[in-house]
C-alpha atoms as a PDB file:
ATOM      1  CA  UNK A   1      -0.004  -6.954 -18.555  1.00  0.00           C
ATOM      2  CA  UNK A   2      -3.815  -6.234 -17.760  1.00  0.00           C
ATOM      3  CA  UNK A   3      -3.903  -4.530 -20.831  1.00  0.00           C
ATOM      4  CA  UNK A   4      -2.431  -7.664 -22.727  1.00  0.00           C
ATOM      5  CA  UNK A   5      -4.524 -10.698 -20.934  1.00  0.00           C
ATOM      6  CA  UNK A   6      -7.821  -8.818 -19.390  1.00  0.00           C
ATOM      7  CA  UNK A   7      -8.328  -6.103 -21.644  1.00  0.00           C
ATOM      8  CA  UNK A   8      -9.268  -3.720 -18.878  1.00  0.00           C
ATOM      9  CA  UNK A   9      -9.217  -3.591 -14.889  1.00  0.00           C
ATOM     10  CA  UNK A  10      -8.298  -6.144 -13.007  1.00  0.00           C
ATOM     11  CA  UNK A  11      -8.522  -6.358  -9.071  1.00  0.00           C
ATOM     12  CA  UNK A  12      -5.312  -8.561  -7.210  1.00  0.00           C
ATOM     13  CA  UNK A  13      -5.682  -9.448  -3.627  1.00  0.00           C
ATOM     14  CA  UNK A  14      -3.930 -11.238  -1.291  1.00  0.00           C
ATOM     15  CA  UNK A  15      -0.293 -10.721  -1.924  1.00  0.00           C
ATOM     16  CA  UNK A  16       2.451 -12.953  -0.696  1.00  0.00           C
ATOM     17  CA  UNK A  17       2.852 -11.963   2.768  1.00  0.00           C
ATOM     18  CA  UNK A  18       6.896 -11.847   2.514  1.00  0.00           C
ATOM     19  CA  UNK A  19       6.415  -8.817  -0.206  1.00  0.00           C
ATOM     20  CA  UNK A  20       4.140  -6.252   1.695  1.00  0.00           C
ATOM     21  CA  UNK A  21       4.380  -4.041   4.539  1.00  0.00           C
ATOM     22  CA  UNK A  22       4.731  -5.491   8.240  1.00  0.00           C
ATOM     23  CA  UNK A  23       1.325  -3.843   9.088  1.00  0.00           C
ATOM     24  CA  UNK A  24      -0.986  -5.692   7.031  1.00  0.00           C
ATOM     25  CA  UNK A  25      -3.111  -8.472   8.300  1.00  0.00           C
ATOM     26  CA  UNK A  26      -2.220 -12.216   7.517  1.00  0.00           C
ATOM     27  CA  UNK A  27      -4.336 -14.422   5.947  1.00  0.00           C
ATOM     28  CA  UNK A  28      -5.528 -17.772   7.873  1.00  0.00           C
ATOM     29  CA  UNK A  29      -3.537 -19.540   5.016  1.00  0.00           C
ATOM     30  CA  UNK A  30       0.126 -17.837   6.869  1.00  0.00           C
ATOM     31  CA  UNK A  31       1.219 -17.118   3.389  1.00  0.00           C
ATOM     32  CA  UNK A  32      -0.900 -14.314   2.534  1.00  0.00           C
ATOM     33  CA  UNK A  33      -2.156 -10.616   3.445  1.00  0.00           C
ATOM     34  CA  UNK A  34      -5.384  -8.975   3.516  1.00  0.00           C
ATOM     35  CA  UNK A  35      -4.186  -6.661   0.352  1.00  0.00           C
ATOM     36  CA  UNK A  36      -5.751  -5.545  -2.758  1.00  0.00           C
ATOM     37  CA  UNK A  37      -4.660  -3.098  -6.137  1.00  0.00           C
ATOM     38  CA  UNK A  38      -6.646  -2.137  -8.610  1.00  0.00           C
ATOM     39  CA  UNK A  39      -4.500  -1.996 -11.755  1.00  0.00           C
ATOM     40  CA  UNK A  40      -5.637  -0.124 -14.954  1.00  0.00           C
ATOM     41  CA  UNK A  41      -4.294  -0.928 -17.959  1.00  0.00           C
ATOM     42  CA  UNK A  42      -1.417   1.705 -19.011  1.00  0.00           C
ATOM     43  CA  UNK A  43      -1.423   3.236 -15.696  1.00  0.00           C
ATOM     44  CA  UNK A  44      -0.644   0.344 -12.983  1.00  0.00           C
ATOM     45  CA  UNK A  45      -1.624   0.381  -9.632  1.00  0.00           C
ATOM     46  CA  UNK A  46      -4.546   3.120  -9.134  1.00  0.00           C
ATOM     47  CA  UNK A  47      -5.999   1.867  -5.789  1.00  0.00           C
ATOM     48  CA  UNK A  48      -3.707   0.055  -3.146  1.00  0.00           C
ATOM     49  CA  UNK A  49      -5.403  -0.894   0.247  1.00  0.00           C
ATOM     50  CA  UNK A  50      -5.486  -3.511   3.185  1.00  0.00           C
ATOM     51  CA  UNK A  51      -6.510  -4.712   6.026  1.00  0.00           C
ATOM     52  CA  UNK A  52      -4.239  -3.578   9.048  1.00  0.00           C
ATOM     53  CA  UNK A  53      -3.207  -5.576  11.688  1.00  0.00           C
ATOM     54  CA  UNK A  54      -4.772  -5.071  15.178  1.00  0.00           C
ATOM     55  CA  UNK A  55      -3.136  -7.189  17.461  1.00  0.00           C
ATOM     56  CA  UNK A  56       0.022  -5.938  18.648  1.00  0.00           C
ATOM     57  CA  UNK A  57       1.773  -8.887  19.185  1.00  0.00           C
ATOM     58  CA  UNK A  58       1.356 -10.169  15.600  1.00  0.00           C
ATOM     59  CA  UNK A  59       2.239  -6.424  14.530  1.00  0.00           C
ATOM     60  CA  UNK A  60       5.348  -6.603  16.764  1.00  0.00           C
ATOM     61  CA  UNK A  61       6.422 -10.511  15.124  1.00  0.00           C
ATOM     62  CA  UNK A  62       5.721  -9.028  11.819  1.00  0.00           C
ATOM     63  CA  UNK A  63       8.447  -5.807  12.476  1.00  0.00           C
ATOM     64  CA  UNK A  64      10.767  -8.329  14.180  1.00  0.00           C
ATOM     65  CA  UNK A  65      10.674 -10.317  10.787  1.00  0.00           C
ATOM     66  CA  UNK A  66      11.224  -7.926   8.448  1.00  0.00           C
ATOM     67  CA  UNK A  67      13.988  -6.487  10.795  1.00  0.00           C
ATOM     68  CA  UNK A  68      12.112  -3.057  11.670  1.00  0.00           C
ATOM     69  CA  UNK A  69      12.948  -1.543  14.924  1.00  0.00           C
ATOM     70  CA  UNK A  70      10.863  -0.334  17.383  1.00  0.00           C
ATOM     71  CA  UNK A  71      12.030   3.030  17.720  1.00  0.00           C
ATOM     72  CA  UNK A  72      10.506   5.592  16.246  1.00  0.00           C
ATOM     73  CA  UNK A  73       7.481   3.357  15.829  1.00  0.00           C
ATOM     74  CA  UNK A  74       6.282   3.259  19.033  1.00  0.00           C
ATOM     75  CA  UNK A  75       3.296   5.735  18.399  1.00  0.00           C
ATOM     76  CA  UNK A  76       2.294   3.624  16.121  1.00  0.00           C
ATOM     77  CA  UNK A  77       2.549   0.058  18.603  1.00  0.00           C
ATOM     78  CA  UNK A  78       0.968   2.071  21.447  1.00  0.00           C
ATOM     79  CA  UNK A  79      -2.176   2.527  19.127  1.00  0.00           C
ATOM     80  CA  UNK A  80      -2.638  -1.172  19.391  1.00  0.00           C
ATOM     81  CA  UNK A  81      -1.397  -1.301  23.011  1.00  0.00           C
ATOM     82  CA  UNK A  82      -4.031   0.528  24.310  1.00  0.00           C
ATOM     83  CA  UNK A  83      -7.145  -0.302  21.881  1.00  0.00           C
ATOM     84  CA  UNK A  84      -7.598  -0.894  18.322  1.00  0.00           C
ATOM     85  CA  UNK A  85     -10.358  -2.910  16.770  1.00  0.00           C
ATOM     86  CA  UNK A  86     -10.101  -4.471  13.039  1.00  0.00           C
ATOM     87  CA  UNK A  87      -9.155  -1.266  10.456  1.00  0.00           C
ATOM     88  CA  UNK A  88      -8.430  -0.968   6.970  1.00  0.00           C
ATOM     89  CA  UNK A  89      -6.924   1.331   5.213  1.00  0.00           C
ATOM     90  CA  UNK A  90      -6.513   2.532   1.604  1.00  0.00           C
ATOM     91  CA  UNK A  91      -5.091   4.817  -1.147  1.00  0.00           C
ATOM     92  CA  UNK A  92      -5.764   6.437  -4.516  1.00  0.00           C
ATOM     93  CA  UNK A  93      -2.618   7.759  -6.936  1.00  0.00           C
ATOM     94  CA  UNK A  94      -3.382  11.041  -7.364  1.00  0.00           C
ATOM     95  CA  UNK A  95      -0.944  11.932  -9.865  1.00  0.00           C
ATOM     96  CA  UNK A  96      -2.183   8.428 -11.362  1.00  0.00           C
ATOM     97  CA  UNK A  97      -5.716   9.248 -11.334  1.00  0.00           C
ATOM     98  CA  UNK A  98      -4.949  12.576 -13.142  1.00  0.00           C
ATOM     99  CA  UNK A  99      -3.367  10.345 -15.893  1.00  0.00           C
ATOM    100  CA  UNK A 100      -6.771   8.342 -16.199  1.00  0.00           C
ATOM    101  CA  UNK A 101      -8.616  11.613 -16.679  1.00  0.00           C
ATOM    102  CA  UNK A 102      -6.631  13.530 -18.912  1.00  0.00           C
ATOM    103  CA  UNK A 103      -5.352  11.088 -20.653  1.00  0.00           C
ATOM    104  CA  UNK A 104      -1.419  11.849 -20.908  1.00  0.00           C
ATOM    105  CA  UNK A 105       0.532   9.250 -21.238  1.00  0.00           C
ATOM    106  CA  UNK A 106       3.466  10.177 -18.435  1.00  0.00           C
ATOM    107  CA  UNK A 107       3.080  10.739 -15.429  1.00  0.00           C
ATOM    108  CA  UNK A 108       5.820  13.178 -15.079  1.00  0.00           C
ATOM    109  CA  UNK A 109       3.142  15.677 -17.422  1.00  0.00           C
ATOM    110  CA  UNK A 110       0.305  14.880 -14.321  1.00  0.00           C
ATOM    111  CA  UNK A 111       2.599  15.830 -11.012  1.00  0.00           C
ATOM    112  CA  UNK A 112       0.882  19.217 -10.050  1.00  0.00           C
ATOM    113  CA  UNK A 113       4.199  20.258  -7.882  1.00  0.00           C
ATOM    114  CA  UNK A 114       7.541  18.980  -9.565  1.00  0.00           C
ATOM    115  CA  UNK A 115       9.679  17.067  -7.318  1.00  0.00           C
ATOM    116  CA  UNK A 116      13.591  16.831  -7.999  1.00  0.00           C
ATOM    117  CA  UNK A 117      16.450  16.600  -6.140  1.00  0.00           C
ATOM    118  CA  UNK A 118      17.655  19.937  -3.770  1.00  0.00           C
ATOM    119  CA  UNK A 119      13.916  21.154  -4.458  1.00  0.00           C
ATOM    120  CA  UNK A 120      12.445  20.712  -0.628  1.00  0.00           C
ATOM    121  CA  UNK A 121      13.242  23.654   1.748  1.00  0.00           C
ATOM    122  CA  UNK A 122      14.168  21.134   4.823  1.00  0.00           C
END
């Protein structure tokens, strides 16, 4: 679609808050996160990132929400029970990145270890 409309790059932040992870910061406006992608055209999303929520009873509303339990996450909620100051976080597509620079068109031609079903030792 950036292709199409912008002709290049386009940067989209603050996603509706219902559609993205239960660890990213709200926005003051309730309906949105502290999110951004950069999208390329032909490629999609090559950047992701956001701003992560540090208060760990908003982080523990937001799992309760989306219906995420607390076990097996409590590493993560102890991070926030015993300090955390405002974070972000972010990521770059490898595999996607490799299709900006060598110019192949599918992705599956980029993945530098093939991944398919039966494949992982464990």
């Amino acid at each position: 679609i950036n292709a199409e409309y912008m002709g290049g790059p386009v940067i989209v932040t603050n996603y509706p808050r219902a559609i993205k992870a239960f660890y990213m910061k709200q926005c003051d406006d309730g309906k949105t996160v502290e999110a951004m992608d950069i999208l390329l055209p032909q490629i999609g999303e090559m950047i992701g990132g956001s701003v992560r929520e540090d208060n760990l009873e908003k982080l523990e509303a937001n799992m309760a929400e989306k219906c995420i339990p607390a076990e097996g996450l409590q590493w993560y909620l102890d991070l926030r029970r015993f300090g955390s100051g405002p974070h972000a976080g972010f990521g770059l597509g490898f595999e996607r990145l490799l299709l900006l620079l060598t110019g192949m068109t599918n992705i599956r031609d980029v993945i530098p270890f093939p991944r398919y079903p039966g494949h992982a030792q464990y």
